[in-house]
N, C-alpha and C. Protein backbone atom coordinates (compact mmCIF):
# COMPACT_ATOMS: atom_id res chain seq x y z
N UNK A 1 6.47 -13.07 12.81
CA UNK A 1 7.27 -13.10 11.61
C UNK A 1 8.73 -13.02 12.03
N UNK A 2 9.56 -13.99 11.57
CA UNK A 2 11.26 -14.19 11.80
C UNK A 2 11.76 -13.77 11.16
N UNK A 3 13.07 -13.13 10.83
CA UNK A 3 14.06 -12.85 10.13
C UNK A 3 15.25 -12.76 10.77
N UNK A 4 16.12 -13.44 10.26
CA UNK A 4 17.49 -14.36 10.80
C UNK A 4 18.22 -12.56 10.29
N UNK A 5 19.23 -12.73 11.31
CA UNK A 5 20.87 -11.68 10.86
C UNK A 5 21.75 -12.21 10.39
N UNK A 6 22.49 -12.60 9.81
CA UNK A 6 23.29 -13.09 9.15
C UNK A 6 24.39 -12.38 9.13
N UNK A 7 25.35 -12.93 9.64
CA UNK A 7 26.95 -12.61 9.85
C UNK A 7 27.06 -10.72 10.20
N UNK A 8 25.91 -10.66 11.29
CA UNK A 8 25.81 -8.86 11.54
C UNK A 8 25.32 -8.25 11.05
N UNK A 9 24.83 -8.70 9.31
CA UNK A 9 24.15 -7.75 8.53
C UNK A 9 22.84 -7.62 8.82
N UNK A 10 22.77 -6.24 9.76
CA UNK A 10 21.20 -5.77 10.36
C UNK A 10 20.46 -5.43 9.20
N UNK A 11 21.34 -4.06 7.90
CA UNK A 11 20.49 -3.53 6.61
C UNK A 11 19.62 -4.48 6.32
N UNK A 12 20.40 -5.53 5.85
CA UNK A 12 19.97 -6.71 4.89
C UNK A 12 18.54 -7.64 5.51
N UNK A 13 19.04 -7.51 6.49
CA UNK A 13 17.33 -7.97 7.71
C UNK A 13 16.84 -7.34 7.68
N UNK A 14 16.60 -5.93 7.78
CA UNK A 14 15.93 -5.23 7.73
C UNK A 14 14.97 -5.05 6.69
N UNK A 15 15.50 -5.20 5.70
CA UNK A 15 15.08 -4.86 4.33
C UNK A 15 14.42 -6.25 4.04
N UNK A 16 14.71 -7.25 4.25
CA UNK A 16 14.10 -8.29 4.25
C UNK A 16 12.37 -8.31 4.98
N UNK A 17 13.01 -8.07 6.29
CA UNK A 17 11.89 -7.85 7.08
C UNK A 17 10.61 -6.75 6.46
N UNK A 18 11.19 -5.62 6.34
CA UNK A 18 10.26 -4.80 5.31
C UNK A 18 9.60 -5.32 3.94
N UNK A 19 10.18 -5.86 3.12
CA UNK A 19 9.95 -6.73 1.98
C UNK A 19 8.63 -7.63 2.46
N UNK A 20 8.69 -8.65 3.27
CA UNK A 20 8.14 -9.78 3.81
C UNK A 20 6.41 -8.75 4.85
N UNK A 21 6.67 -7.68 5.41
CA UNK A 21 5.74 -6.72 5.81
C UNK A 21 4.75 -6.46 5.22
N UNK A 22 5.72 -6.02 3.86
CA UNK A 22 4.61 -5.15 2.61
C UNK A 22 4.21 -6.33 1.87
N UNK A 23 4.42 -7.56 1.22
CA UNK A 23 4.09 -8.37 0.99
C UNK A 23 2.73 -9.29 1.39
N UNK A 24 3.01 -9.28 2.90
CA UNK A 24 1.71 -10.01 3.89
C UNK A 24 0.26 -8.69 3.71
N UNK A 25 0.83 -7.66 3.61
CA UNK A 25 -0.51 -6.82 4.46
C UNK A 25 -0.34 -6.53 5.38
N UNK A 26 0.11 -6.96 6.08
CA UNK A 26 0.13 -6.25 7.66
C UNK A 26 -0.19 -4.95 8.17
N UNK A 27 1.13 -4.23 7.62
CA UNK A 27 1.30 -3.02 7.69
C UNK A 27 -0.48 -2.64 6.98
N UNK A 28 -0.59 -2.27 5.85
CA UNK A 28 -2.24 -1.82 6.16
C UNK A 28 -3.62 -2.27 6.90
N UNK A 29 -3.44 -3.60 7.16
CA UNK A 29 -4.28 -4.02 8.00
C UNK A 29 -4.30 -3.55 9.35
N UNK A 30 -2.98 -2.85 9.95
CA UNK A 30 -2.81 -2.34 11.10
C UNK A 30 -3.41 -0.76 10.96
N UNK A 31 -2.73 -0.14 9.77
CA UNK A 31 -3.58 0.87 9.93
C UNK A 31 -4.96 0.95 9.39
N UNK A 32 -5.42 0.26 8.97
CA UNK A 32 -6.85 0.12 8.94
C UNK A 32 -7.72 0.24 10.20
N UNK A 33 -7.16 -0.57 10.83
CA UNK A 33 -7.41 -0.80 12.49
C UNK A 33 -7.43 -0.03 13.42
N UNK A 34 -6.58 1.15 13.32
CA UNK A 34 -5.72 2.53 13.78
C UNK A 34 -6.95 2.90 14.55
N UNK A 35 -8.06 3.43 13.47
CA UNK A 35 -8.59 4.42 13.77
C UNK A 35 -10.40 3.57 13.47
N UNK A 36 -11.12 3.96 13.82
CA UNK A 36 -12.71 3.28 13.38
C UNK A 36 -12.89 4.16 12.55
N UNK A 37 -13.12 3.99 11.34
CA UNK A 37 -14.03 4.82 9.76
C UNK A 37 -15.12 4.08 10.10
N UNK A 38 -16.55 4.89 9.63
CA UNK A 38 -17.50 3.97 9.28
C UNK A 38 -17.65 3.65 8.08
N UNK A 39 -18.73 2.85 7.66
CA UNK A 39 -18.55 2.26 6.76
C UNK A 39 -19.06 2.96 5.26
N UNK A 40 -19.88 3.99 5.85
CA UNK A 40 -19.80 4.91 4.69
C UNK A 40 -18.76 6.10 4.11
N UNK A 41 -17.97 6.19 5.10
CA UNK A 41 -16.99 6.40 4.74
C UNK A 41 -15.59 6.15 3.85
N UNK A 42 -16.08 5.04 4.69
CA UNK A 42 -14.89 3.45 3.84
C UNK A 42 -15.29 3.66 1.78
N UNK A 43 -16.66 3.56 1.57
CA UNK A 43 -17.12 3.62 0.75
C UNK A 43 -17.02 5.08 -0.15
N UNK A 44 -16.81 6.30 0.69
CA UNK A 44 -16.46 7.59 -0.18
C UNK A 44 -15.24 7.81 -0.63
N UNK A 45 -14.06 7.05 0.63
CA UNK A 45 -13.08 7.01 -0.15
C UNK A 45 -12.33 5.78 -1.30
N UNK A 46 -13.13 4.63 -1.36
CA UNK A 46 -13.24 3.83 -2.04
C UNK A 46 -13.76 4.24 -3.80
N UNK A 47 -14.25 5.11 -3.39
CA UNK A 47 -14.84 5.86 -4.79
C UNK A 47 -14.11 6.93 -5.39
N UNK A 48 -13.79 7.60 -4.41
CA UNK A 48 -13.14 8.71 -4.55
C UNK A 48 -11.28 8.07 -5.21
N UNK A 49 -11.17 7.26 -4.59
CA UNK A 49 -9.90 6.34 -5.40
C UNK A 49 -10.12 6.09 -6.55
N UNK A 50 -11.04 4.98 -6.92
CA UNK A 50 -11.81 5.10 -8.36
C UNK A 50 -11.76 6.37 -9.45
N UNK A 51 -12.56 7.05 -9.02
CA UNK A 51 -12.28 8.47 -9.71
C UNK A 51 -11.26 8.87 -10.46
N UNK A 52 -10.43 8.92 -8.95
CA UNK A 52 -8.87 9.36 -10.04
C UNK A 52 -8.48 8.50 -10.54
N UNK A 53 -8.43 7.32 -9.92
CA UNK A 53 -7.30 6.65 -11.15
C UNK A 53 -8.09 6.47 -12.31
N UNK A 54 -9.25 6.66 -12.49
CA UNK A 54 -9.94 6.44 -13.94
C UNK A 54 -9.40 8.04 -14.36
N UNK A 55 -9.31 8.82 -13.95
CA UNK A 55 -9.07 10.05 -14.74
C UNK A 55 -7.63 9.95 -14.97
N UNK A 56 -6.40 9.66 -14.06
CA UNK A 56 -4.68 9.74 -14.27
C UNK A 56 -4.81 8.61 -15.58
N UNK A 57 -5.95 7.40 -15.93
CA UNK A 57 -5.95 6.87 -17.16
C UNK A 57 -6.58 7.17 -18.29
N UNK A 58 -6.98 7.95 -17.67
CA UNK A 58 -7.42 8.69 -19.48
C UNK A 58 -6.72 10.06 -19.34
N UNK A 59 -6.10 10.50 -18.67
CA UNK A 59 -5.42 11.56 -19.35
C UNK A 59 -3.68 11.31 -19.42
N UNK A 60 -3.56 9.54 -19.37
CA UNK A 60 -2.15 9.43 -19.74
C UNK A 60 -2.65 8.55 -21.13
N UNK A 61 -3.54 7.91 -21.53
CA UNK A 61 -4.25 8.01 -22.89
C UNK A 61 -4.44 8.83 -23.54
N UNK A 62 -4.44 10.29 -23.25
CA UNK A 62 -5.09 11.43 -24.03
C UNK A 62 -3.61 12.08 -24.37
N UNK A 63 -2.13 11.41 -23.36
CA UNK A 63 -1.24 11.82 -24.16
C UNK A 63 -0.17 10.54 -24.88
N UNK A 64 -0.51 9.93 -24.92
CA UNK A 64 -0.18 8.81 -25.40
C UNK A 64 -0.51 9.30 -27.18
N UNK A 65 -2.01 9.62 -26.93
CA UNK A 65 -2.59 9.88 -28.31
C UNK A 65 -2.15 10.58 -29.25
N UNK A 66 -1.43 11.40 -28.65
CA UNK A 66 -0.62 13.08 -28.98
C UNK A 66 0.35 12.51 -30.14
């Protein structure tokens, strides 16, 4: 992945470069990679994600309701 500097401005590449990172995946595909989970694991916290965000949506529904 390229990203040009332009007239010295490193920030601005930078931030580009980061932008264009989080965009592709990369960055989590690398840490995915990091470490070996098995695959039932993969799956507890796959659920366990689920969970909450079904609960942070019903209890920002339950004040919505208010």
């Amino acid at each position: 992945m390229k990203v040009l500097v332009r007239n010295g401005n490193v920030d601005k590449a930078l931030r580009l470069f980061k932008r264009k990172i989080t965009d592709s995946n990369k960055l989590m595909d690398y840490r995915e990679k990091e470490h070996h989970q098995k695959p039932s694991s993969k799956r507890q916290k796959k659920k366990a994600a689920a969970i909450a965000r079904e609960r942070k949506r019903r209890e920002e529904f339950q004040l919505n309701r208010k």
